[in-house]
C-alpha atoms as a PDB file:
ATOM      1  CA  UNK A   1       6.283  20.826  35.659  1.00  0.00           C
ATOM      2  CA  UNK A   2       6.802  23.808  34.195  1.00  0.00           C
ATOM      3  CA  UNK A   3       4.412  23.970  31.186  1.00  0.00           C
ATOM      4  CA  UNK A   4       3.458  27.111  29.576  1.00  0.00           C
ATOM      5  CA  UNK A   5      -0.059  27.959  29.008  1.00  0.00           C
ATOM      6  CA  UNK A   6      -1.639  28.902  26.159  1.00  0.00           C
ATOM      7  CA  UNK A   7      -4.702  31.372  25.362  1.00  0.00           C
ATOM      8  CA  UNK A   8      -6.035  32.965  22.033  1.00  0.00           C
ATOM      9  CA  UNK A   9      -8.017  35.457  21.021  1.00  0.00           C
ATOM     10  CA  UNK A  10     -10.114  36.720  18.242  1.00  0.00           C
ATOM     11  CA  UNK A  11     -10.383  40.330  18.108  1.00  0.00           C
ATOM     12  CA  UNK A  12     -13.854  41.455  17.545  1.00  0.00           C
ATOM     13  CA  UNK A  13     -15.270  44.877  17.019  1.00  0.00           C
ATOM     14  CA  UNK A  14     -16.761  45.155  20.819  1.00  0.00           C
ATOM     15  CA  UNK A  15     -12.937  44.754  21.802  1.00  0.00           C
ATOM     16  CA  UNK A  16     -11.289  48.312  20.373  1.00  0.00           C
ATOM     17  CA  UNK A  17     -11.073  51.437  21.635  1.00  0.00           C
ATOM     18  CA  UNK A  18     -13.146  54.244  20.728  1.00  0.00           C
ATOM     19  CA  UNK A  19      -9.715  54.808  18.991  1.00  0.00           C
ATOM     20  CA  UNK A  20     -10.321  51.587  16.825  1.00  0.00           C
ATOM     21  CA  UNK A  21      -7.102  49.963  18.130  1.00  0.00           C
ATOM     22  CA  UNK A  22      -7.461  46.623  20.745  1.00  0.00           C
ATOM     23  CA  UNK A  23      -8.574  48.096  24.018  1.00  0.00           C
ATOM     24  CA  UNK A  24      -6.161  47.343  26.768  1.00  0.00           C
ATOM     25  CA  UNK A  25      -8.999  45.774  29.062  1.00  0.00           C
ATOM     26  CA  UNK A  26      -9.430  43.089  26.738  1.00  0.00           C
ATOM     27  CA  UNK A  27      -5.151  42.588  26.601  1.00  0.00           C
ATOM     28  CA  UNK A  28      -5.218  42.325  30.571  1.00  0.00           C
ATOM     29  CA  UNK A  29      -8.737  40.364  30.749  1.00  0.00           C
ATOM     30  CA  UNK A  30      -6.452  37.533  28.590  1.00  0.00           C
ATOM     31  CA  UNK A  31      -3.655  38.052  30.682  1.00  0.00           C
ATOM     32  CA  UNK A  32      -5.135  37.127  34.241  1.00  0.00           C
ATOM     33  CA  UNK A  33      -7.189  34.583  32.520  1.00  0.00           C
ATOM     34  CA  UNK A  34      -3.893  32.362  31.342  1.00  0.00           C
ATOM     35  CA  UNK A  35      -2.606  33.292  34.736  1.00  0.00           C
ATOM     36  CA  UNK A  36      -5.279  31.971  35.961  1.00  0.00           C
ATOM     37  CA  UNK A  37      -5.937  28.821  34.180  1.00  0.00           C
ATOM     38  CA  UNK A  38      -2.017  28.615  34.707  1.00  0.00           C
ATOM     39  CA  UNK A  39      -2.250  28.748  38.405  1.00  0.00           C
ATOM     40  CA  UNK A  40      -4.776  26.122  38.630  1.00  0.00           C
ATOM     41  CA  UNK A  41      -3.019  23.310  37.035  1.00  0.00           C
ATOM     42  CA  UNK A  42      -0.153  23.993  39.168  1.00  0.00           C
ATOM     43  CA  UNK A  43      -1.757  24.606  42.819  1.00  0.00           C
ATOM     44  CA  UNK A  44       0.119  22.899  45.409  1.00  0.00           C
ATOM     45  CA  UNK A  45      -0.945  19.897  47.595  1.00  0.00           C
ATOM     46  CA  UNK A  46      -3.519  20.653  49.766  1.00  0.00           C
ATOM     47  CA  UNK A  47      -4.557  24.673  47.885  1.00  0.00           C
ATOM     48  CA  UNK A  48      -7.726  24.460  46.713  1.00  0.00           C
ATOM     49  CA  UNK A  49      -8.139  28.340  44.918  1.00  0.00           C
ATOM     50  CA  UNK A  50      -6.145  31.321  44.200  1.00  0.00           C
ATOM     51  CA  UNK A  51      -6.624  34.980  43.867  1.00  0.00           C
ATOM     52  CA  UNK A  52      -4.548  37.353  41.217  1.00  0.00           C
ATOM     53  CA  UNK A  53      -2.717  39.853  44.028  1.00  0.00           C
ATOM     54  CA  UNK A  54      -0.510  41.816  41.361  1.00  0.00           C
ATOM     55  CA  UNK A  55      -0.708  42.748  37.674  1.00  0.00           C
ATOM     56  CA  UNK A  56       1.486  44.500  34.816  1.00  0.00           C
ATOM     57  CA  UNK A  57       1.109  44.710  31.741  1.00  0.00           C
ATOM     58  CA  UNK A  58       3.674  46.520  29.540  1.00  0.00           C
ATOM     59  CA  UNK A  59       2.186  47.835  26.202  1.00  0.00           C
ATOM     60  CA  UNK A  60       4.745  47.672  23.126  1.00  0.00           C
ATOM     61  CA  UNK A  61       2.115  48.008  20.582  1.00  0.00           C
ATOM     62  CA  UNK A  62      -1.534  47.133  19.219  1.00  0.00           C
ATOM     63  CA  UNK A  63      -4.084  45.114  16.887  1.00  0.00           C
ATOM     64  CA  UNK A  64      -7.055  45.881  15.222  1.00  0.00           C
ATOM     65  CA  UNK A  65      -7.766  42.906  13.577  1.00  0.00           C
ATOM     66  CA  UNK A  66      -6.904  38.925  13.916  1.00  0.00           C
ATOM     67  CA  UNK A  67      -6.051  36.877  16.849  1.00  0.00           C
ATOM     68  CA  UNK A  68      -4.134  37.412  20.039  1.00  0.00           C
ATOM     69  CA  UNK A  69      -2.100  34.971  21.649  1.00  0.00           C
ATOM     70  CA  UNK A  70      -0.960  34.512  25.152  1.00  0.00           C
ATOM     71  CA  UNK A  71       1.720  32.342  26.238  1.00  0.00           C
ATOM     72  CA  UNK A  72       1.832  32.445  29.787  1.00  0.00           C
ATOM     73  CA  UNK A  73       5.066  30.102  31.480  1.00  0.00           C
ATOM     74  CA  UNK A  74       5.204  29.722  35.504  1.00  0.00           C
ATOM     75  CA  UNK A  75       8.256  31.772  36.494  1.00  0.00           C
ATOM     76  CA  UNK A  76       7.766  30.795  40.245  1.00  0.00           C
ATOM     77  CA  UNK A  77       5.430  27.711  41.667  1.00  0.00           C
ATOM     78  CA  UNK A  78       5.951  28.431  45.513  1.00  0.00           C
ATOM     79  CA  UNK A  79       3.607  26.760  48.290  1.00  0.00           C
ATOM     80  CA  UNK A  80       1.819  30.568  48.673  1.00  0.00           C
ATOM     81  CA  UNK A  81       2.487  32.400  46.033  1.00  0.00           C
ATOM     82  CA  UNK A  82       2.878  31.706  42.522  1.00  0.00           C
ATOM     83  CA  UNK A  83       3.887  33.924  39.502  1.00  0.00           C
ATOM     84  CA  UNK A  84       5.216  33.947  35.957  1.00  0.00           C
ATOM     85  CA  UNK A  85       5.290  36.069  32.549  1.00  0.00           C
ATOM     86  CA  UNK A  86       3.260  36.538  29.233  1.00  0.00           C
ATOM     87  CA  UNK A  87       4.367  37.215  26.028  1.00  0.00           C
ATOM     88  CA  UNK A  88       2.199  38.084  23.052  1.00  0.00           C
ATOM     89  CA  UNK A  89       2.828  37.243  19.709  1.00  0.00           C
ATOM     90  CA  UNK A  90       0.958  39.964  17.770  1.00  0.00           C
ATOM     91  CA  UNK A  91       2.818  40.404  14.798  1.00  0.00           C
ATOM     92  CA  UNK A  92       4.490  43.095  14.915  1.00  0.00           C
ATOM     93  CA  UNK A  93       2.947  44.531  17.837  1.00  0.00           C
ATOM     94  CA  UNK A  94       3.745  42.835  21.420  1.00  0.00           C
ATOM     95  CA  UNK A  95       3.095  43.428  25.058  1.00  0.00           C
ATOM     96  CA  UNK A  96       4.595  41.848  28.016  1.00  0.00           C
ATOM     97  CA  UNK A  97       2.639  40.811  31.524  1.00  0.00           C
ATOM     98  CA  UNK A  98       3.899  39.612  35.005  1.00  0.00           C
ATOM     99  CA  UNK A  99       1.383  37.606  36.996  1.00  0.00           C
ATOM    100  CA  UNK A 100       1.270  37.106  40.931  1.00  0.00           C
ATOM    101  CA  UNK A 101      -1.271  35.108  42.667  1.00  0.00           C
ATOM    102  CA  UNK A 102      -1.693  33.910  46.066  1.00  0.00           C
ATOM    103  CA  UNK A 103      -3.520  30.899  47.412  1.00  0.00           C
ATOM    104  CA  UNK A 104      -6.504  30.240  49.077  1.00  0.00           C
END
């Protein structure tokens, strides 16, 4: 099953940038958490952890205040590898992530 994944998150002042915009830690931190949780309800038969091997995030704009949202949907379930993409509905302000992670 192919389900996405859902995360959310309220931006707090401890998350911007000394420039007062969302820090891009906390956009990536979200990321490979959904990938994560992601990765654990699909593991294959007989996998019993993973381990994020590969990361990108592409920035197409920024918060300062509200929530954060990341949808994360499987793009590949193999036996060894899985991966699949974010999207972030900011507003007007998006970014877009691609997740790889490798069993264990």
């Amino acid at each position: 099953m192919r389900e996405p994944y859902r995360r959310r998150l309220d931006i707090r002042s401890e998350l911007l940038a000394p420039n007062g915009y969302l820090h891009a830690a906390t956009v990536i931190a979200l990321a490979d958490t959904a990938c994560g949780y992601g990765c654990l309800s699909h593991l294959p038969a007989g996998a019993e952890n993973f381990t994020t091997i590969e990361l990108k995030t592409n920035f197409l704009g920024t918060v300062r205040e509200g929530m954060i949202t990341c949808v994360a949907t499987p793009a590949h379930l193999g036996k060894t590898t899985q991966s699949g993409t974010r999207s972030w509905p900011m507003g007007r302000a998006a970014a877009g992530s691609r997740c790889s992670a490798a069993r264990s």
